[in-house]
C-alpha atoms as a PDB file:
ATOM      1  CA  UNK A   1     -13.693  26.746  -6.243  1.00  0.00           C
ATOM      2  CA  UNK A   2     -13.743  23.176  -5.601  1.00  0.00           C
ATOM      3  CA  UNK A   3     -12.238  21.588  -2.399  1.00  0.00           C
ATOM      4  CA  UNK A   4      -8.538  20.593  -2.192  1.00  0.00           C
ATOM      5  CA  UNK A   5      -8.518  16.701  -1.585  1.00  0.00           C
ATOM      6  CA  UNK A   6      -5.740  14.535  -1.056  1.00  0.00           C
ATOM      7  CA  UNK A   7      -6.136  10.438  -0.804  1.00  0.00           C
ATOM      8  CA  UNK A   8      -4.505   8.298   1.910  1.00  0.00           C
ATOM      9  CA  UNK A   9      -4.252   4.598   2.074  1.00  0.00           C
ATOM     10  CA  UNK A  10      -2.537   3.432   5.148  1.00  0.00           C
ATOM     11  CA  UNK A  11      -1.485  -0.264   5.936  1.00  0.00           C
ATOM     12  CA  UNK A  12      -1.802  -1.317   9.600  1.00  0.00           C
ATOM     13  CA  UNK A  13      -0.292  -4.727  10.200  1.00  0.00           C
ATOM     14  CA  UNK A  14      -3.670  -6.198  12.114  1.00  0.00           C
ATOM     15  CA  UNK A  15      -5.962  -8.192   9.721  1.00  0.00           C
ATOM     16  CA  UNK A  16      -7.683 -11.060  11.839  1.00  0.00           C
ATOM     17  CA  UNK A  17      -9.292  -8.708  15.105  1.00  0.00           C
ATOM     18  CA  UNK A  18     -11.859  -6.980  13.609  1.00  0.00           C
ATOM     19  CA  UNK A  19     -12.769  -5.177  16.867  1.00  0.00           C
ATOM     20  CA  UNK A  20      -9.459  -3.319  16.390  1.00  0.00           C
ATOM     21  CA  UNK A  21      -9.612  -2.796  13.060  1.00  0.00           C
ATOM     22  CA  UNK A  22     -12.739  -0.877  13.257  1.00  0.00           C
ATOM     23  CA  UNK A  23     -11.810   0.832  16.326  1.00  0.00           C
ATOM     24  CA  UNK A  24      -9.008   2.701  13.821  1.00  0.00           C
ATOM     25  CA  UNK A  25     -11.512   3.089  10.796  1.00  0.00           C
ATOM     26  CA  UNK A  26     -13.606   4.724  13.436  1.00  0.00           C
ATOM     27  CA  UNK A  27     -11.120   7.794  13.190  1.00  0.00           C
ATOM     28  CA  UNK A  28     -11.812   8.534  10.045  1.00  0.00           C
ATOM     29  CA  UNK A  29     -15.739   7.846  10.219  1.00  0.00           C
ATOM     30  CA  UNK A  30     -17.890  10.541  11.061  1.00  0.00           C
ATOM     31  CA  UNK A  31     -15.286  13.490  10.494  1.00  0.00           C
ATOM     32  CA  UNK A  32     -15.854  16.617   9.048  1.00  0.00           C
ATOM     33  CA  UNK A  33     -14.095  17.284   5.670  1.00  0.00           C
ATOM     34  CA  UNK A  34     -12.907  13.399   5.589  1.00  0.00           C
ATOM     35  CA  UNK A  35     -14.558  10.625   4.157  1.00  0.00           C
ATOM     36  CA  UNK A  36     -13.724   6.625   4.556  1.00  0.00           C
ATOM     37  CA  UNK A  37     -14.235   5.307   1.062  1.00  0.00           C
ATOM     38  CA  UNK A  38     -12.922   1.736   1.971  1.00  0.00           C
ATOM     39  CA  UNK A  39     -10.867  -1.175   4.014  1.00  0.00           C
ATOM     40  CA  UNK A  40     -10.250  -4.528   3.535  1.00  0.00           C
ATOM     41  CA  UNK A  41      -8.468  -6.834   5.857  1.00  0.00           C
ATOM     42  CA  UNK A  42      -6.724 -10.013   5.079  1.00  0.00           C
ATOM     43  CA  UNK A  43      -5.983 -13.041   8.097  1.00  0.00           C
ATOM     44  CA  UNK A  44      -3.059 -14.733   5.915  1.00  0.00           C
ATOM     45  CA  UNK A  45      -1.248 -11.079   5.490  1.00  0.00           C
ATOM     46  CA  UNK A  46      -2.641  -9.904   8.777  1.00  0.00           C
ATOM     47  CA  UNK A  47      -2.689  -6.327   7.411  1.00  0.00           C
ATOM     48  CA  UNK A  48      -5.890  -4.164   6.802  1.00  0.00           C
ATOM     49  CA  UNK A  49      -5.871  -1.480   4.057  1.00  0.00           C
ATOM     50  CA  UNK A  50      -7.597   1.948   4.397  1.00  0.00           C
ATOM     51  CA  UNK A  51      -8.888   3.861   1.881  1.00  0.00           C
ATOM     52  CA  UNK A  52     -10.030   7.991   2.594  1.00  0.00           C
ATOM     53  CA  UNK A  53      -9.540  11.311   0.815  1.00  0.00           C
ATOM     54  CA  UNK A  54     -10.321  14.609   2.975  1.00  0.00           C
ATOM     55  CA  UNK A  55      -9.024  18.267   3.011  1.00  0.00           C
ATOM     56  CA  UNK A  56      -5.388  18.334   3.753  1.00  0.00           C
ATOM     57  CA  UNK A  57      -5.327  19.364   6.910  1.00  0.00           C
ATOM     58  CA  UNK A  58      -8.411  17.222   8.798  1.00  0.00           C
ATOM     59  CA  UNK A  59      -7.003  13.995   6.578  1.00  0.00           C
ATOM     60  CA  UNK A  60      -3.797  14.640   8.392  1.00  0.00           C
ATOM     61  CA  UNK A  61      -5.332  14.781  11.485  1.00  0.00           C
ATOM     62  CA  UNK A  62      -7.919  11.804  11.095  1.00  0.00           C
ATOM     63  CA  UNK A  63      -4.776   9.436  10.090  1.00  0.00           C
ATOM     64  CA  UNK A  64      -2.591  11.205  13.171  1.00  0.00           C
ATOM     65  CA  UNK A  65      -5.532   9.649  15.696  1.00  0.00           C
ATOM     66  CA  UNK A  66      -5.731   6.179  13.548  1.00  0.00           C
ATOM     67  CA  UNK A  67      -1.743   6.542  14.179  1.00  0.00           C
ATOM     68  CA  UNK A  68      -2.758   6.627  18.284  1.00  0.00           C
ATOM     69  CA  UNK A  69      -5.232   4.344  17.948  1.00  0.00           C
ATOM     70  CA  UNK A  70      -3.071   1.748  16.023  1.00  0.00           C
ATOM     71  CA  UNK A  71      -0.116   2.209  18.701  1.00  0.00           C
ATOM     72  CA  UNK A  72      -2.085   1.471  21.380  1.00  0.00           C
ATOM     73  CA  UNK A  73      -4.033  -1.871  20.062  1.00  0.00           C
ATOM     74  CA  UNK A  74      -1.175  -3.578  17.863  1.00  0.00           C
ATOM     75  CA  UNK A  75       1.357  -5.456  19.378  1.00  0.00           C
ATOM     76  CA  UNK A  76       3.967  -6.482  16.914  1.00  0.00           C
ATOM     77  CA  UNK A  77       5.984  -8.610  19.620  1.00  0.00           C
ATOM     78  CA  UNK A  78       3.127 -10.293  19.361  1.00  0.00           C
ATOM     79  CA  UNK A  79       1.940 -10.047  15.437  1.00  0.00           C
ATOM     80  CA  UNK A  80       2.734 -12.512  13.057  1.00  0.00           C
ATOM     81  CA  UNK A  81       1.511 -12.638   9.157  1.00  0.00           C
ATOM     82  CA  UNK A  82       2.908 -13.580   5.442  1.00  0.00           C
ATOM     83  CA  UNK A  83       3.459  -9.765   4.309  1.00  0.00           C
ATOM     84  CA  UNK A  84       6.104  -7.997   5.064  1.00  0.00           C
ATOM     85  CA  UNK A  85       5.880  -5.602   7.935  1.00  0.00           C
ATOM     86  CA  UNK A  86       7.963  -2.563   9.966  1.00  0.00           C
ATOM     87  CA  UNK A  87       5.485  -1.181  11.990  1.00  0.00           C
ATOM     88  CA  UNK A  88       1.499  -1.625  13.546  1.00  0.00           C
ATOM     89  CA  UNK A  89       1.252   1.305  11.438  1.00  0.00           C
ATOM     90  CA  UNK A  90       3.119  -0.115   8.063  1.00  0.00           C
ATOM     91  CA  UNK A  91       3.288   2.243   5.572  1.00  0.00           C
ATOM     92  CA  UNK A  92       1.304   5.610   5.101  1.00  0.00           C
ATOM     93  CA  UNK A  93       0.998   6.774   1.865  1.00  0.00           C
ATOM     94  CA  UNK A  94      -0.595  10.476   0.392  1.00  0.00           C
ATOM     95  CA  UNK A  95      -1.936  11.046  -2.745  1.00  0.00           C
ATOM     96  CA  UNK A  96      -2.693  13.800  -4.621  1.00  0.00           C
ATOM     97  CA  UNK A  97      -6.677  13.264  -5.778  1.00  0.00           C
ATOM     98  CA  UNK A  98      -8.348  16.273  -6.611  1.00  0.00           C
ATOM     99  CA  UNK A  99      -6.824  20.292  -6.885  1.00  0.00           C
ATOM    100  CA  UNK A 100      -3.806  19.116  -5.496  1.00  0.00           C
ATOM    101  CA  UNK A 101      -0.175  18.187  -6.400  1.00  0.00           C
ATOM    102  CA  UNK A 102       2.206  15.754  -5.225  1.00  0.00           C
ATOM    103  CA  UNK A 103       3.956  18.509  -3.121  1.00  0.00           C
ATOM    104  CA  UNK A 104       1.067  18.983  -1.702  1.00  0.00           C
ATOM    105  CA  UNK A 105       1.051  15.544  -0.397  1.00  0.00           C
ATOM    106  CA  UNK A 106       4.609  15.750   0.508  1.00  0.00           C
ATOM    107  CA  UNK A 107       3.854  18.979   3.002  1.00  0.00           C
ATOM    108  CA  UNK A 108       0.768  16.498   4.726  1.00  0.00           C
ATOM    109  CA  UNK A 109       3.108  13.717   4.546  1.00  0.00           C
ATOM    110  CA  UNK A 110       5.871  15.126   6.391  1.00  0.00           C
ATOM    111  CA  UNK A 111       3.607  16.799   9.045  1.00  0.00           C
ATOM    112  CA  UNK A 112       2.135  13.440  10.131  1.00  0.00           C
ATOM    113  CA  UNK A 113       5.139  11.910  10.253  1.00  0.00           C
ATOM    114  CA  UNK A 114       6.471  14.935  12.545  1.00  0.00           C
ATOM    115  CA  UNK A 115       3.506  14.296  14.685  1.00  0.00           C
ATOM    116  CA  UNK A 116       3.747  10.553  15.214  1.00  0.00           C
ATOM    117  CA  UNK A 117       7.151  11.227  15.858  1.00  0.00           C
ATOM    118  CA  UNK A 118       6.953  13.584  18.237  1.00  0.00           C
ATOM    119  CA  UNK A 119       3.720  12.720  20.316  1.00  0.00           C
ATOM    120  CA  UNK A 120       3.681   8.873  19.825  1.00  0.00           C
ATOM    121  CA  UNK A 121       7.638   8.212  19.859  1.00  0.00           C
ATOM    122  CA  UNK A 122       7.252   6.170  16.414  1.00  0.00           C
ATOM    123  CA  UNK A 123       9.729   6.728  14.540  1.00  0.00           C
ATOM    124  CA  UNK A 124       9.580   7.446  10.653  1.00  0.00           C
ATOM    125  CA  UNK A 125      11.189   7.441   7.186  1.00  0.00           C
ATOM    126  CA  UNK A 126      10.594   9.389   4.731  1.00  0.00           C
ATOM    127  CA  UNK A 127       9.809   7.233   1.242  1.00  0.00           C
ATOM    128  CA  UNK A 128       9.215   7.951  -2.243  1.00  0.00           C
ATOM    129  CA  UNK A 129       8.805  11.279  -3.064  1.00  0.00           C
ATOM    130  CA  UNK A 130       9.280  12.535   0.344  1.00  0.00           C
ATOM    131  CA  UNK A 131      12.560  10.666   1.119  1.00  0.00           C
ATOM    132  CA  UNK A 132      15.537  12.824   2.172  1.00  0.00           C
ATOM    133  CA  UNK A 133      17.808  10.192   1.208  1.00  0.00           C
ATOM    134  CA  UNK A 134      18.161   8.051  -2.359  1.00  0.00           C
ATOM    135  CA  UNK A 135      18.441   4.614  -0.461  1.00  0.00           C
ATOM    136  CA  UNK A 136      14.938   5.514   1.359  1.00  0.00           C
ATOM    137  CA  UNK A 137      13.158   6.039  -1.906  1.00  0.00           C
ATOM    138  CA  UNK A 138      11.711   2.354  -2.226  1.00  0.00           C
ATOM    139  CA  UNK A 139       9.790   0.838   0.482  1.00  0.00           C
ATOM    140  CA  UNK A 140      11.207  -2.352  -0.035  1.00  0.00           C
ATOM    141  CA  UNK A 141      14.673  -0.968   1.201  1.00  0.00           C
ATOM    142  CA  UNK A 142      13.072   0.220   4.012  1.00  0.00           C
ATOM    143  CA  UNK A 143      11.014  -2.596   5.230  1.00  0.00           C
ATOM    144  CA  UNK A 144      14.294  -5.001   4.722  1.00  0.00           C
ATOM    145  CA  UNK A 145      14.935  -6.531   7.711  1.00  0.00           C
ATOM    146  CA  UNK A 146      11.222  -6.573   9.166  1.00  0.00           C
ATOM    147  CA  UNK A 147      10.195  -5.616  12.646  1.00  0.00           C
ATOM    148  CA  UNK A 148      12.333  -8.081  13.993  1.00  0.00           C
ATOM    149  CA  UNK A 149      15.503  -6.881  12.931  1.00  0.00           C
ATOM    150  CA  UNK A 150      15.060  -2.360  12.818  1.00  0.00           C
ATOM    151  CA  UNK A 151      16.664  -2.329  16.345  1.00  0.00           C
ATOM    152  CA  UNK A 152      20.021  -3.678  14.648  1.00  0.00           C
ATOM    153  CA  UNK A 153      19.554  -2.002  11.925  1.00  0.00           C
ATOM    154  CA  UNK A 154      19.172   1.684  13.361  1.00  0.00           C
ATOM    155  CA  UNK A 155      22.254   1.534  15.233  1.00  0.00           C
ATOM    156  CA  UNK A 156      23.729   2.356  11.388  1.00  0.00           C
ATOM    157  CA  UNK A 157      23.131   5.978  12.304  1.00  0.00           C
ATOM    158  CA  UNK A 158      24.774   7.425   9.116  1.00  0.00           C
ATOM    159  CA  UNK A 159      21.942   5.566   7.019  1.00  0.00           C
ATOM    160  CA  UNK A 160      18.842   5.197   9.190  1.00  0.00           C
ATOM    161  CA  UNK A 161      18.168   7.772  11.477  1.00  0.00           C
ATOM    162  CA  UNK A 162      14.830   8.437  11.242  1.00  0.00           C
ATOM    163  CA  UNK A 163      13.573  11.487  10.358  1.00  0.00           C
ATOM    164  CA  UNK A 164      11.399  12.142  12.459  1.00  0.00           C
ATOM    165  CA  UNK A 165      10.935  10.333  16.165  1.00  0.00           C
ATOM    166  CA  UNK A 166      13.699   8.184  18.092  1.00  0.00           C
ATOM    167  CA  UNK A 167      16.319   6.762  16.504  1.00  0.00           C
ATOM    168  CA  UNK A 168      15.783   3.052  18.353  1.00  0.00           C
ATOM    169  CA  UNK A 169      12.244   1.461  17.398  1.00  0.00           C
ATOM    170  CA  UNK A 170       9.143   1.957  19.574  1.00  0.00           C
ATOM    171  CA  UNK A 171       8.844  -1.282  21.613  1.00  0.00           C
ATOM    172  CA  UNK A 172       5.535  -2.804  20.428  1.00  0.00           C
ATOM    173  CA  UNK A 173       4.433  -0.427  17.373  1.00  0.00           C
ATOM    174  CA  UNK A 174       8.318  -0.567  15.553  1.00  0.00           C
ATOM    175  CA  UNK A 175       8.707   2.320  12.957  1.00  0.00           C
ATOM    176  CA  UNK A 176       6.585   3.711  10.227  1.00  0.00           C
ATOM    177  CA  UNK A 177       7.288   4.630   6.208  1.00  0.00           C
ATOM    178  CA  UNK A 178       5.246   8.179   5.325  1.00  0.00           C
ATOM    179  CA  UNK A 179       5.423   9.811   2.210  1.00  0.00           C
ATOM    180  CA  UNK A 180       3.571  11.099  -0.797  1.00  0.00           C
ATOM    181  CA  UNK A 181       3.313   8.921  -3.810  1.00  0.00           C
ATOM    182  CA  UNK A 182       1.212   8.674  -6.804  1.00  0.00           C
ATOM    183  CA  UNK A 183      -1.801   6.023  -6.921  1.00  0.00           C
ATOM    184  CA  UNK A 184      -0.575   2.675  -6.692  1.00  0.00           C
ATOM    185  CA  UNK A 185      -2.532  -0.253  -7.228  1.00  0.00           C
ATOM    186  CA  UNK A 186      -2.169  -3.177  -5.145  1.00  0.00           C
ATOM    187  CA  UNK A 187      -3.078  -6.498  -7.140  1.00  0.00           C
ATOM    188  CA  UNK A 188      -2.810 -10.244  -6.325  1.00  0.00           C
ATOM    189  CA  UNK A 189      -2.728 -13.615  -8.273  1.00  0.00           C
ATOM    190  CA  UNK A 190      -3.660 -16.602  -6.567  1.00  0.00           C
ATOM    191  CA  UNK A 191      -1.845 -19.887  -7.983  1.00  0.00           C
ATOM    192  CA  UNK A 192      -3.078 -23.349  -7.545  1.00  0.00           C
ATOM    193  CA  UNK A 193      -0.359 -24.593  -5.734  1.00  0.00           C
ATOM    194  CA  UNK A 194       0.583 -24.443  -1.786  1.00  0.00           C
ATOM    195  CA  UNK A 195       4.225 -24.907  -3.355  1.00  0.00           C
ATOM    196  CA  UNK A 196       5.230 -20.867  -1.792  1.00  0.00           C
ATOM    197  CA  UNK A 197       8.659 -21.272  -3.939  1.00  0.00           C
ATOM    198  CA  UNK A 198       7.072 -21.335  -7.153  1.00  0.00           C
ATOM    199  CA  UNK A 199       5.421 -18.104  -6.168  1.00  0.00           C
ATOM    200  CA  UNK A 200       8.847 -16.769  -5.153  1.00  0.00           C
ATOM    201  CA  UNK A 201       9.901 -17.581  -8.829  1.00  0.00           C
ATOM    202  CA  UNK A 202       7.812 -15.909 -10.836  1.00  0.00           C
ATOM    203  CA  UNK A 203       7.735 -12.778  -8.369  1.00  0.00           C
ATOM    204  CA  UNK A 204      11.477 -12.765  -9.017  1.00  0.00           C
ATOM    205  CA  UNK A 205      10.720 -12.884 -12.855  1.00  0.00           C
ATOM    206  CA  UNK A 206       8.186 -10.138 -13.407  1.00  0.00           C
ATOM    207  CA  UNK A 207       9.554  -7.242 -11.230  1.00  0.00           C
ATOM    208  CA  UNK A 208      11.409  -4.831 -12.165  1.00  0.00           C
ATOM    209  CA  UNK A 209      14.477  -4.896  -9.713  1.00  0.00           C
ATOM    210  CA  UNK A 210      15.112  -8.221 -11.392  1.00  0.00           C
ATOM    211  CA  UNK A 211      14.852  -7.049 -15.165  1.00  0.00           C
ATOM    212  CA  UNK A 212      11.201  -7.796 -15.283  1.00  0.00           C
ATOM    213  CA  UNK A 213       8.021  -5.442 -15.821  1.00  0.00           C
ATOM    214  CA  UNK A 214       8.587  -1.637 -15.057  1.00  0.00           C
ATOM    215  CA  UNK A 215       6.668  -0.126 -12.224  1.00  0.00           C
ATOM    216  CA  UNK A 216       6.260  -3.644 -10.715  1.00  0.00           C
ATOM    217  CA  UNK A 217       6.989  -4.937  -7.297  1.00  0.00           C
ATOM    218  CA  UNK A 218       6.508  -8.517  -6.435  1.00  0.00           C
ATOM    219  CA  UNK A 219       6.907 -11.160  -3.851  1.00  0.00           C
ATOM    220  CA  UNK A 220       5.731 -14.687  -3.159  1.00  0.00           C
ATOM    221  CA  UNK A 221       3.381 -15.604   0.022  1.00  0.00           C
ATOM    222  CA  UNK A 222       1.379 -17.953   1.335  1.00  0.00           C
ATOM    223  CA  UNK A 223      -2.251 -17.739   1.587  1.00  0.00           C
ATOM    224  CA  UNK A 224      -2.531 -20.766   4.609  1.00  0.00           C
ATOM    225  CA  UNK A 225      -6.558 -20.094   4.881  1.00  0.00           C
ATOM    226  CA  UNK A 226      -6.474 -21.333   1.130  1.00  0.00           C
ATOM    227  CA  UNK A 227      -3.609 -23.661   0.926  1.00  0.00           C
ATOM    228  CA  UNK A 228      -2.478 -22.154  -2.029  1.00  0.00           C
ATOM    229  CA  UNK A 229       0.417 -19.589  -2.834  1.00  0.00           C
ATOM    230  CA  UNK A 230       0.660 -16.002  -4.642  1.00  0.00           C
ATOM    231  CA  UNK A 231       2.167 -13.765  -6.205  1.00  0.00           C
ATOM    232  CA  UNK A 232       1.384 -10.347  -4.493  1.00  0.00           C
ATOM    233  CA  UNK A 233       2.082  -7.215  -6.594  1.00  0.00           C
ATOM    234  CA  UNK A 234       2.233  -3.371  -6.232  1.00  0.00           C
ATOM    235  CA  UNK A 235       1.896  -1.844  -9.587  1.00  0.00           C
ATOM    236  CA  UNK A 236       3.230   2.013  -8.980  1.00  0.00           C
ATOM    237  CA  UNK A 237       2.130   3.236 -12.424  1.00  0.00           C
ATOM    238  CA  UNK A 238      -1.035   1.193 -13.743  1.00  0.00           C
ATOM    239  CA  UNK A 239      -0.230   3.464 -17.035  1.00  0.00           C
ATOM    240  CA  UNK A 240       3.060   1.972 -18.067  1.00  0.00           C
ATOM    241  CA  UNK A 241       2.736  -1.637 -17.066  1.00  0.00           C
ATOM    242  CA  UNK A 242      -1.098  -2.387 -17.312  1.00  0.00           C
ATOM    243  CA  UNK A 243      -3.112  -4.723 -14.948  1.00  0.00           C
ATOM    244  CA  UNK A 244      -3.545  -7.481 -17.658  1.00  0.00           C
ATOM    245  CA  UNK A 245       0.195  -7.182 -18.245  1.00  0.00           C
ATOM    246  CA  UNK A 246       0.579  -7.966 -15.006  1.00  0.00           C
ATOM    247  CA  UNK A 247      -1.664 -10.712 -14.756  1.00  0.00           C
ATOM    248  CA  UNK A 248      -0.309 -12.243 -18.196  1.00  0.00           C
ATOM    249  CA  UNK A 249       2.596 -11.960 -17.179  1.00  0.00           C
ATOM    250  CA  UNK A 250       2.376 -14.054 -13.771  1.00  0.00           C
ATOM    251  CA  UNK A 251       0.014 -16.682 -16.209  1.00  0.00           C
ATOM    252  CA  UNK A 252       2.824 -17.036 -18.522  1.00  0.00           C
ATOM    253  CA  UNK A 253       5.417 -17.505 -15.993  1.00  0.00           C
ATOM    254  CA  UNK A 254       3.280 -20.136 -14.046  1.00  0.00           C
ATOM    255  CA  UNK A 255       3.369 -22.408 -17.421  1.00  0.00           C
ATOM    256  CA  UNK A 256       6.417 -22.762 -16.787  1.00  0.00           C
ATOM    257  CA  UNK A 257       6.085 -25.039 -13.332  1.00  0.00           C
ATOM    258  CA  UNK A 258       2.787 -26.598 -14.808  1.00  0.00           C
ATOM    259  CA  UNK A 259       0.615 -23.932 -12.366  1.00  0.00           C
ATOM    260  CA  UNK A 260      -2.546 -22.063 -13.407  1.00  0.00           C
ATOM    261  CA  UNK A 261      -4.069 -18.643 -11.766  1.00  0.00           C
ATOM    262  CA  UNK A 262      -7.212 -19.562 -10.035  1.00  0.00           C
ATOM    263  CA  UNK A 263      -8.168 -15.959  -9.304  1.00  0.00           C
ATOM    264  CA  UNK A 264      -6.839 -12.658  -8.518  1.00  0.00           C
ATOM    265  CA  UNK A 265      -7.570  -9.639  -6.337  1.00  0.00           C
ATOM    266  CA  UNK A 266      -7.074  -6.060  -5.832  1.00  0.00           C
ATOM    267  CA  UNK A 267      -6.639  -4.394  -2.642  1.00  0.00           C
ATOM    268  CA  UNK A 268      -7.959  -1.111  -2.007  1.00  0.00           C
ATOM    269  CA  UNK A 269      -9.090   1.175  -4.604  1.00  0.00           C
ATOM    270  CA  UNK A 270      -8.270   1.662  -8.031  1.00  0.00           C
ATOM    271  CA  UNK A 271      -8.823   4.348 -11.073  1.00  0.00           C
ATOM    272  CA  UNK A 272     -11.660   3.324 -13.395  1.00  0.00           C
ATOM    273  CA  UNK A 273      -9.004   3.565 -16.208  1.00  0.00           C
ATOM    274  CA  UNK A 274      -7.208   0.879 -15.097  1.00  0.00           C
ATOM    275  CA  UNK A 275     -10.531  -1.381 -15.726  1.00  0.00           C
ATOM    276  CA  UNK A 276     -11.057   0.152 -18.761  1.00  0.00           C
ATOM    277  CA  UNK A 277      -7.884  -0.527 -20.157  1.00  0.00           C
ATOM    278  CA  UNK A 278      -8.120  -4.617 -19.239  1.00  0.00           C
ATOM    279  CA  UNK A 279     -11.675  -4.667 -20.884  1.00  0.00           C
ATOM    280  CA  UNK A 280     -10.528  -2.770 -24.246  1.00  0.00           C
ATOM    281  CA  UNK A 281      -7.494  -5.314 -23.805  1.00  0.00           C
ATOM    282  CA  UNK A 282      -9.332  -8.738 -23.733  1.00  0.00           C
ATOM    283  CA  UNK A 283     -12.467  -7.770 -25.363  1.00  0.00           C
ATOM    284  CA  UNK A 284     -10.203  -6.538 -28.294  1.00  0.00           C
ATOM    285  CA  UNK A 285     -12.697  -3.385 -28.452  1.00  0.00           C
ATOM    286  CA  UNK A 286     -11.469  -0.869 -31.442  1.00  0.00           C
ATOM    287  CA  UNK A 287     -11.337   2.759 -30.671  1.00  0.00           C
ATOM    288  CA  UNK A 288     -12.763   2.615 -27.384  1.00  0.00           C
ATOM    289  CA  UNK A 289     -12.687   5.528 -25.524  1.00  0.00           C
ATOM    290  CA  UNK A 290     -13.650   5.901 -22.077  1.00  0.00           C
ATOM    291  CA  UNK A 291     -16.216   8.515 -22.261  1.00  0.00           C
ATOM    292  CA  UNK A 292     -18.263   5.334 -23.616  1.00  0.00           C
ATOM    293  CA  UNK A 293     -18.393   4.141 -20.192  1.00  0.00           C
ATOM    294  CA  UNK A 294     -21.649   5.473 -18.948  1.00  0.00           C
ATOM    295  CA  UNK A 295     -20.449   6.300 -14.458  1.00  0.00           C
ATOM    296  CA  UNK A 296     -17.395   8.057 -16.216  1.00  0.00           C
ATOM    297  CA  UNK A 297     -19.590  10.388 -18.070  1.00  0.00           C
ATOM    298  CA  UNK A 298     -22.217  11.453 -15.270  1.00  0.00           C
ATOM    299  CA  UNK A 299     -19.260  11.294 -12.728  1.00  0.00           C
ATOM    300  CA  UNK A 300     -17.867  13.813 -15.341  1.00  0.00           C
ATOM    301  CA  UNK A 301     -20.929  16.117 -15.214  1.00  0.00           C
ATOM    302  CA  UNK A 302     -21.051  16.068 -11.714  1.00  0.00           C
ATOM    303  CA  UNK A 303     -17.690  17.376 -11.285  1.00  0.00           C
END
């Protein structure tokens, strides 16, 4: 029987010292029944994302030691960046990959979150599928407020005490988001235009919280290294609001102020479907299927 695998993708809020940012992808280098598939940093977000799938158990364990590792190099009295951020360790998500369910990722989810809890004195919410509580379901609820303002807004005991850890932040790493989600795809559009509000507009327009796209999150930053804004986007289910929606979406809304997209980007990973769907899309391919794409079928007879 094949292995059970789970995916995680943590975001830790350094993206400009690349001595610590290896330093944490070192824990997950090198480990038995664990494998580091990817990271990317980025100096304007300061924020570097991970990429592994492992075995349950030894994934939970190699992100528990990034956890240390990440308290004891990030400073966030001293961190500054255009994404939003709660913690040195953001926001850790598991996903179910291969022979395993999104409970399953809930069970791995909630243990690390115990742990950093407990042995680091980070304290942690719940989110999406894990959350114990409707209003910690989104992220975005969550993170409201930043760093800078969790102390204040902890003292609300009936509505954020942690669920696992403290209930007051830790001093320099602030709190963390766990939970077990399904695969998200993090994609950016880059605008040609430093002007950050127009970016802020058309986020506003194309997710969903304000009547726009389903399954979309936006928000507006600047990218300072390129003098030029964008339009950052999580896209929590690639299967009912496509990538080239997405990006069509941001393109028509930029019209609007006279912008154009320059480029975009994706963070991370991302399914091979979601590819194949833009190409079939712009290409205007008939009846494609994507057993036509040659990796998907040896990948197939591998597995």
């Amino acid at each position: 029987m094949e292995k059970k695998l789970l995916e995680c993708v943590p975001n830790f809020s350094e993206g400009r010292d690349l001595k610590k940012i290896e330093q944490i992808a070192d824990c997950f280098r090198a480990r038995e029944g664990v494998r580091l598939l990817d990271y990317q940093t980025d100096a304007d977000h300061n924020r570097s994302v991970i990429t592994a799938i492992g075995e349950p158990e030894r994934l939970r364990d190699a992100m528990v030691d990034s956890f240390a590792k990440a308290v004891e190099l990030i400073d966030l009295t001293k961190q500054d960046g255009q994404h939003p951020r709660i913690g040195a360790v953001d926001v850790v998500p598991f996903v179910p990959f291969r022979n395993t369910t999104i409970e399953d990722a809930d069970r791995i989810a909630k243990e690390t979150a115990k742990a950093a809890g407990e042995r680091l004195g980070v304290p942690c919410f719940l989110y999406e599928y894990s959350a114990t509580a409707p209003h910690r379901e989104n992220l975005a609820d969550i993170r409201r407020g930043q760093y800078e303002g969790m102390a204040e807004k902890m003292k609300d005991r009936a509505l954020w005490t942690p669920d696992f850890g403290p209930c007051r932040p830790h001093p320099t790493a602030g709190v963390t988001a766990v939970g077990a989600r399904k695969i998200l795809i993090a994609y950016n559009v880059n605008l040609n235009t430093p002007d950050l509000s127009i970016a802020k507009a058309i986020a506003k327009r194309v997710r969903y919280s304000n009547g726009g796209y389903r399954c979309v999150k936006a928000i507006g930053i600047m990218l300072k290294e390129k003098n030029m804004a964008q339009v950052s986007m999580n896209l929590t289910d690639y299967t009912v609001t496509a990538m080239y929606q997405a990006f069509e979406a941001v393109k028509t809304e930029a019209k609007r102020y006279g912008v154009s997209i320059v480029e975009s980007e994706v963070v991370g990973m991302l399914p091979m479907q979601a590819l194949a769907d833009c190409a079939e899309y712009y290409l205007q391919i008939r009846d494609f299927r994507p057993e036509q794409i040659l990796e998907y079928r040896l990948l197939e007879k591998e597995e």
